[in-house]
C-alpha atoms as a PDB file:
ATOM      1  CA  UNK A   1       0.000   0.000   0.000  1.00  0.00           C
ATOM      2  CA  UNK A   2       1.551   3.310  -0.946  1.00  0.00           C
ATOM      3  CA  UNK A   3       0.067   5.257   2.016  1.00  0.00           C
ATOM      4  CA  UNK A   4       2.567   2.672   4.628  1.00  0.00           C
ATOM      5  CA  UNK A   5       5.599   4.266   2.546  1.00  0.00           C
ATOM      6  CA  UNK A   6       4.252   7.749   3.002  1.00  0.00           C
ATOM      7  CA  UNK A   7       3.255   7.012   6.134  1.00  0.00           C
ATOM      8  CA  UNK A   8       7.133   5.845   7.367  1.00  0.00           C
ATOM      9  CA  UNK A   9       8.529   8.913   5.886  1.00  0.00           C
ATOM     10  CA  UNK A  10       6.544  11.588   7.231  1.00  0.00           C
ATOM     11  CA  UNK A  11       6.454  10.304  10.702  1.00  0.00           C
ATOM     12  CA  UNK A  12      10.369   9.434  10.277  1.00  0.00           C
ATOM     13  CA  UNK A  13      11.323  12.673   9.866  1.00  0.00           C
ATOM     14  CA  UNK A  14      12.064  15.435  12.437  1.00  0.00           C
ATOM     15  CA  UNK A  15       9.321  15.654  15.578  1.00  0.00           C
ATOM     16  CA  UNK A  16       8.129  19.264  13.575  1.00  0.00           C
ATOM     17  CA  UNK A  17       7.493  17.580  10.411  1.00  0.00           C
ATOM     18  CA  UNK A  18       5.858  14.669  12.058  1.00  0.00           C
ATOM     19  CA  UNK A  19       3.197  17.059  13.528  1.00  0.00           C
ATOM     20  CA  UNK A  20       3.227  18.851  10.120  1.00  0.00           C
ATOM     21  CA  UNK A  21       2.676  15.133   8.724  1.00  0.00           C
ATOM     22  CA  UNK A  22      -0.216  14.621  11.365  1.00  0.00           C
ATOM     23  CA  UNK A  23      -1.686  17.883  10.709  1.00  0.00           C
ATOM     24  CA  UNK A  24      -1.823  16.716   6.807  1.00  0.00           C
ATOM     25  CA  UNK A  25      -3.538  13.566   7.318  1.00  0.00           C
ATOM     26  CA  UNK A  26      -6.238  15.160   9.506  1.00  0.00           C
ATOM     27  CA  UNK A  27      -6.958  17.257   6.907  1.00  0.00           C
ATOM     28  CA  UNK A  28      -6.946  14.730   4.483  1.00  0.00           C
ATOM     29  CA  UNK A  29      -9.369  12.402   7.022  1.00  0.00           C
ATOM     30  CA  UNK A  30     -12.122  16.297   7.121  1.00  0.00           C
ATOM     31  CA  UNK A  31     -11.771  17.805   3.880  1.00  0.00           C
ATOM     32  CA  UNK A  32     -13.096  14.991   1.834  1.00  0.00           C
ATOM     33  CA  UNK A  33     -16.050  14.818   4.556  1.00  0.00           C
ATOM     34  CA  UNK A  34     -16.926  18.299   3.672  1.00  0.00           C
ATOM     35  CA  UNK A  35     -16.567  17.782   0.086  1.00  0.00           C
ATOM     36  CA  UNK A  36     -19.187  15.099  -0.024  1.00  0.00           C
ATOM     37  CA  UNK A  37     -21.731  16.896   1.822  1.00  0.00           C
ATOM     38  CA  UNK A  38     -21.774  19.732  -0.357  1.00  0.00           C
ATOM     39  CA  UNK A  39     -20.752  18.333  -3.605  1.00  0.00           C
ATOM     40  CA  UNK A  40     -21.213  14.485  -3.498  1.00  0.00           C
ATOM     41  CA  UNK A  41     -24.187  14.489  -6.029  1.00  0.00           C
ATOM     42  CA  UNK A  42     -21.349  14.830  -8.876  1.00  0.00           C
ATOM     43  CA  UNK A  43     -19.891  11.424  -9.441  1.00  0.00           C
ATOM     44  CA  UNK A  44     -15.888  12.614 -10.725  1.00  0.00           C
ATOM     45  CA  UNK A  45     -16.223  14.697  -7.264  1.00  0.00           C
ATOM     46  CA  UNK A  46     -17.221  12.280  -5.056  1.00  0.00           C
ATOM     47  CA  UNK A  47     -14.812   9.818  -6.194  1.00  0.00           C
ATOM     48  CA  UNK A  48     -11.979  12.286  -6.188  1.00  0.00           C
ATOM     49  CA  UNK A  49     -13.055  13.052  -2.515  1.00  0.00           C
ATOM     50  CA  UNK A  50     -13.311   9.267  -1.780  1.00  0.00           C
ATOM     51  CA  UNK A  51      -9.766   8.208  -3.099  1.00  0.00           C
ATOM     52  CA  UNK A  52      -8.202  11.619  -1.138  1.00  0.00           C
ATOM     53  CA  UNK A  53     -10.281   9.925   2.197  1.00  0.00           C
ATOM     54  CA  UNK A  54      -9.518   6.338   1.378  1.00  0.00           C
ATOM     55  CA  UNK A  55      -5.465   7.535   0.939  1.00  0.00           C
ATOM     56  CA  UNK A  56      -5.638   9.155   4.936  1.00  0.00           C
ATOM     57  CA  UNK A  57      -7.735   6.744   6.020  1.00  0.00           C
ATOM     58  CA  UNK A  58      -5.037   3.941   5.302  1.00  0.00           C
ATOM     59  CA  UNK A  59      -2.339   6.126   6.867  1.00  0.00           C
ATOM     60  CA  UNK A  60      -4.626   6.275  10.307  1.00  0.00           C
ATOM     61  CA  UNK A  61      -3.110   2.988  11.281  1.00  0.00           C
ATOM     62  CA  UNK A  62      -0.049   2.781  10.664  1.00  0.00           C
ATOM     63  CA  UNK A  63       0.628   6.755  12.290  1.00  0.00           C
ATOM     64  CA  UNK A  64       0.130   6.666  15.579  1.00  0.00           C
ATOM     65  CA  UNK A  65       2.155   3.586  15.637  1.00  0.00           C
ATOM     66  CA  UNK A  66       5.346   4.735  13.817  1.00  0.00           C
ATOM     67  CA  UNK A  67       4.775   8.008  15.823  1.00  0.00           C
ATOM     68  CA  UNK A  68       4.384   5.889  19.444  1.00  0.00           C
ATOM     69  CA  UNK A  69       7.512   3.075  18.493  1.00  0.00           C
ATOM     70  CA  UNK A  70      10.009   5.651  17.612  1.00  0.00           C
ATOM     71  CA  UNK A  71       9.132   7.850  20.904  1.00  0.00           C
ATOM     72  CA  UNK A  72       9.417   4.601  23.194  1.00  0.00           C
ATOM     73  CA  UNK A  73      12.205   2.851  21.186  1.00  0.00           C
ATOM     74  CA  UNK A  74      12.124   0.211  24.587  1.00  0.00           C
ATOM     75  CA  UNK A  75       9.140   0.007  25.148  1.00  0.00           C
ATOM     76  CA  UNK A  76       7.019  -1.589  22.408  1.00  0.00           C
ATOM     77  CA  UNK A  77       5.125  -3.509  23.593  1.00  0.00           C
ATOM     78  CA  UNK A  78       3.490  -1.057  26.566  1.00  0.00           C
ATOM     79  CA  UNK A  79       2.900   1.456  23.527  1.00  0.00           C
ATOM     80  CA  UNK A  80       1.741  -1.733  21.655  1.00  0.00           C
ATOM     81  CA  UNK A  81      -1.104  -1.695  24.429  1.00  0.00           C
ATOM     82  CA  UNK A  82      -1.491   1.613  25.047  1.00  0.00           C
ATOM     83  CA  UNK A  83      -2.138   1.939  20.902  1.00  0.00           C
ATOM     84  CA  UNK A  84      -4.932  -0.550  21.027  1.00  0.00           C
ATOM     85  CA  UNK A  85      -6.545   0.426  24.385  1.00  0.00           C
ATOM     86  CA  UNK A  86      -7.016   4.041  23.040  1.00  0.00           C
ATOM     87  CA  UNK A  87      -8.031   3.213  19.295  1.00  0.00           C
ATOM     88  CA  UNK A  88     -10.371   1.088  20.379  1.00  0.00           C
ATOM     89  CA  UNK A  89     -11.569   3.429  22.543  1.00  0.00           C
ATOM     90  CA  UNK A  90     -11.835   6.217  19.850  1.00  0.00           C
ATOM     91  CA  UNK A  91     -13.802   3.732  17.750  1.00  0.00           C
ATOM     92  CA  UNK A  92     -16.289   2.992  20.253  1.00  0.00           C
ATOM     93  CA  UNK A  93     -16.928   6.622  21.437  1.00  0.00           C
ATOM     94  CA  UNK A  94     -16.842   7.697  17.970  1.00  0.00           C
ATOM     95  CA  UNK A  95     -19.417   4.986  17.355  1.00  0.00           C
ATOM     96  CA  UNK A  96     -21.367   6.231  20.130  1.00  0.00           C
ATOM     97  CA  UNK A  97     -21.831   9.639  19.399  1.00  0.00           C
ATOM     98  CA  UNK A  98     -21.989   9.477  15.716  1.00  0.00           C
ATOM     99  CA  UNK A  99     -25.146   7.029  16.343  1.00  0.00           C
ATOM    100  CA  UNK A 100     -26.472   9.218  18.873  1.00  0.00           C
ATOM    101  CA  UNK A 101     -25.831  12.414  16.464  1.00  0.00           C
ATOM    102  CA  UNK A 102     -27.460  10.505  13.024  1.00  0.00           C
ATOM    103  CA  UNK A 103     -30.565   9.339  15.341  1.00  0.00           C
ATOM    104  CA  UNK A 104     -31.187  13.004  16.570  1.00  0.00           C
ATOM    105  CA  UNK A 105     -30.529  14.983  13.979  1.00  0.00           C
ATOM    106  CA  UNK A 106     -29.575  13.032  10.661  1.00  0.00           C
ATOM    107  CA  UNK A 107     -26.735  11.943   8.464  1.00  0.00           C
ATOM    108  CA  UNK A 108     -25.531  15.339   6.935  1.00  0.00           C
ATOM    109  CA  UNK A 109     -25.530  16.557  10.582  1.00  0.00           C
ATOM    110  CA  UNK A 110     -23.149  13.381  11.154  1.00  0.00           C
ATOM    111  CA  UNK A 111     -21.154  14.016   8.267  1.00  0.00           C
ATOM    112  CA  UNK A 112     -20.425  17.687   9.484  1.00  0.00           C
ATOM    113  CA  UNK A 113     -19.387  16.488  12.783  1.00  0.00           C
ATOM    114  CA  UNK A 114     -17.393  14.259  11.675  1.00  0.00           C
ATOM    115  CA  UNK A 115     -15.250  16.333   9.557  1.00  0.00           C
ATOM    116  CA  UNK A 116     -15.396  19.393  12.278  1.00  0.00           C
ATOM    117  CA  UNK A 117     -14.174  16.729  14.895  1.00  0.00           C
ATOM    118  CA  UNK A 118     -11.248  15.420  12.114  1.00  0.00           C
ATOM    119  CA  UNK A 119     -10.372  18.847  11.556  1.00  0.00           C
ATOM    120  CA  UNK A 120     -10.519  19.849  15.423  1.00  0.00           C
ATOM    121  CA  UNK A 121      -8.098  16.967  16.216  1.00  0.00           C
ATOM    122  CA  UNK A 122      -5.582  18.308  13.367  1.00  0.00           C
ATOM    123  CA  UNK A 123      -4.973  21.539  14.990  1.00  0.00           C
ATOM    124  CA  UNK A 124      -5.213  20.552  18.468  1.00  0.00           C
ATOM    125  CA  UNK A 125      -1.881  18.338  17.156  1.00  0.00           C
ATOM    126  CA  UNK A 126      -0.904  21.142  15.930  1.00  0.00           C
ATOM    127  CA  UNK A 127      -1.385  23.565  19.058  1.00  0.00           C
ATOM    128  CA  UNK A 128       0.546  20.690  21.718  1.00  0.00           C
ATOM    129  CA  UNK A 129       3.009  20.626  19.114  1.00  0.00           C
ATOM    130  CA  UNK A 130       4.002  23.605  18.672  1.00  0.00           C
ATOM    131  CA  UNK A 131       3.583  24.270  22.764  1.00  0.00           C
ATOM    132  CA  UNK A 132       5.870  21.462  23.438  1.00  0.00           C
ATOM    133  CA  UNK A 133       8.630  21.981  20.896  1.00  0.00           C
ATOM    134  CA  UNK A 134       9.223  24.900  23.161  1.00  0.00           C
ATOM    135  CA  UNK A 135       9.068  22.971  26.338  1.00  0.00           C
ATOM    136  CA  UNK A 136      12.636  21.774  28.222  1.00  0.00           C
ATOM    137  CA  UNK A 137      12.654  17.920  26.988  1.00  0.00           C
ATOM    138  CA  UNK A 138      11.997  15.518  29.802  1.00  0.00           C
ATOM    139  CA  UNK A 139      15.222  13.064  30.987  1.00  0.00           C
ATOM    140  CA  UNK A 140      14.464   9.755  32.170  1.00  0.00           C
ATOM    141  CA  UNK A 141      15.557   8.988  35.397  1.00  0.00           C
END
């Protein structure tokens, strides 16, 4: 899959293009939302959106994995837990309130919150990135 070989060099690269990297693929993940809802009714649009969602969405894995394995180099399999304990958390609480949000108010709704949320997550990366990059870097002890 090309999006593994994209994904090992972004989030190979220095910790401010990793963010960058992250940043991207949220964007990637929200845009295409947003371009369905308004212009999914043309059929070269909505697969050009699909194949630019389908492209982040296979990155989503294999991220936050690189990212957590090269910032505990010794620790693998802890972040190997930590990884699945939190994504399959996300997956459930997404589950959750997307089915709460389609049966109260309907699937464009859904699709709106979904990209908003995508798109929220991006530059919250973003913000704790750039926060920490000026932070004094934490020594083991």
């Amino acid at each position: 899959m090309p999006e593994s070989g994209v994904t090992g060099e972004g989030f190979t690269k220095p910790a401010r293009w990793a963010a960058f990297f992250a940043v991207a693929v949220g964007a990637l993940l929200g845009l295409p939302i947003d371009v369905l809802v308004l212009g999914g009714t043309m059929p070269a649009v909505a697969v050009i959106a699909m194949v630019v969602w389908g492209f982040a969405f296979g990155v989503l894995p294999v991220a936050p994995q690189t990212f957590m394995f090269s910032a505990a180099p010794g620790r693998l399999e802890s972040a190997s837990a930590i990884f699945v304990s939190v994504f399959q958390l996300s997956v459930g609480a997404g589950a959750l309130v997307g089915g709460l949000i389609v049966d109260h108010s309907g699937l464009e709704v859904t699709l709106w919150a979904g990209a908003a949320s995508t798109l929220l997550a991006a530059v919250l990366v973003w913000i704790v990135r750039q926060r920490s990059s000026t932070a004094e870097p934490v020594v083991p002890a």
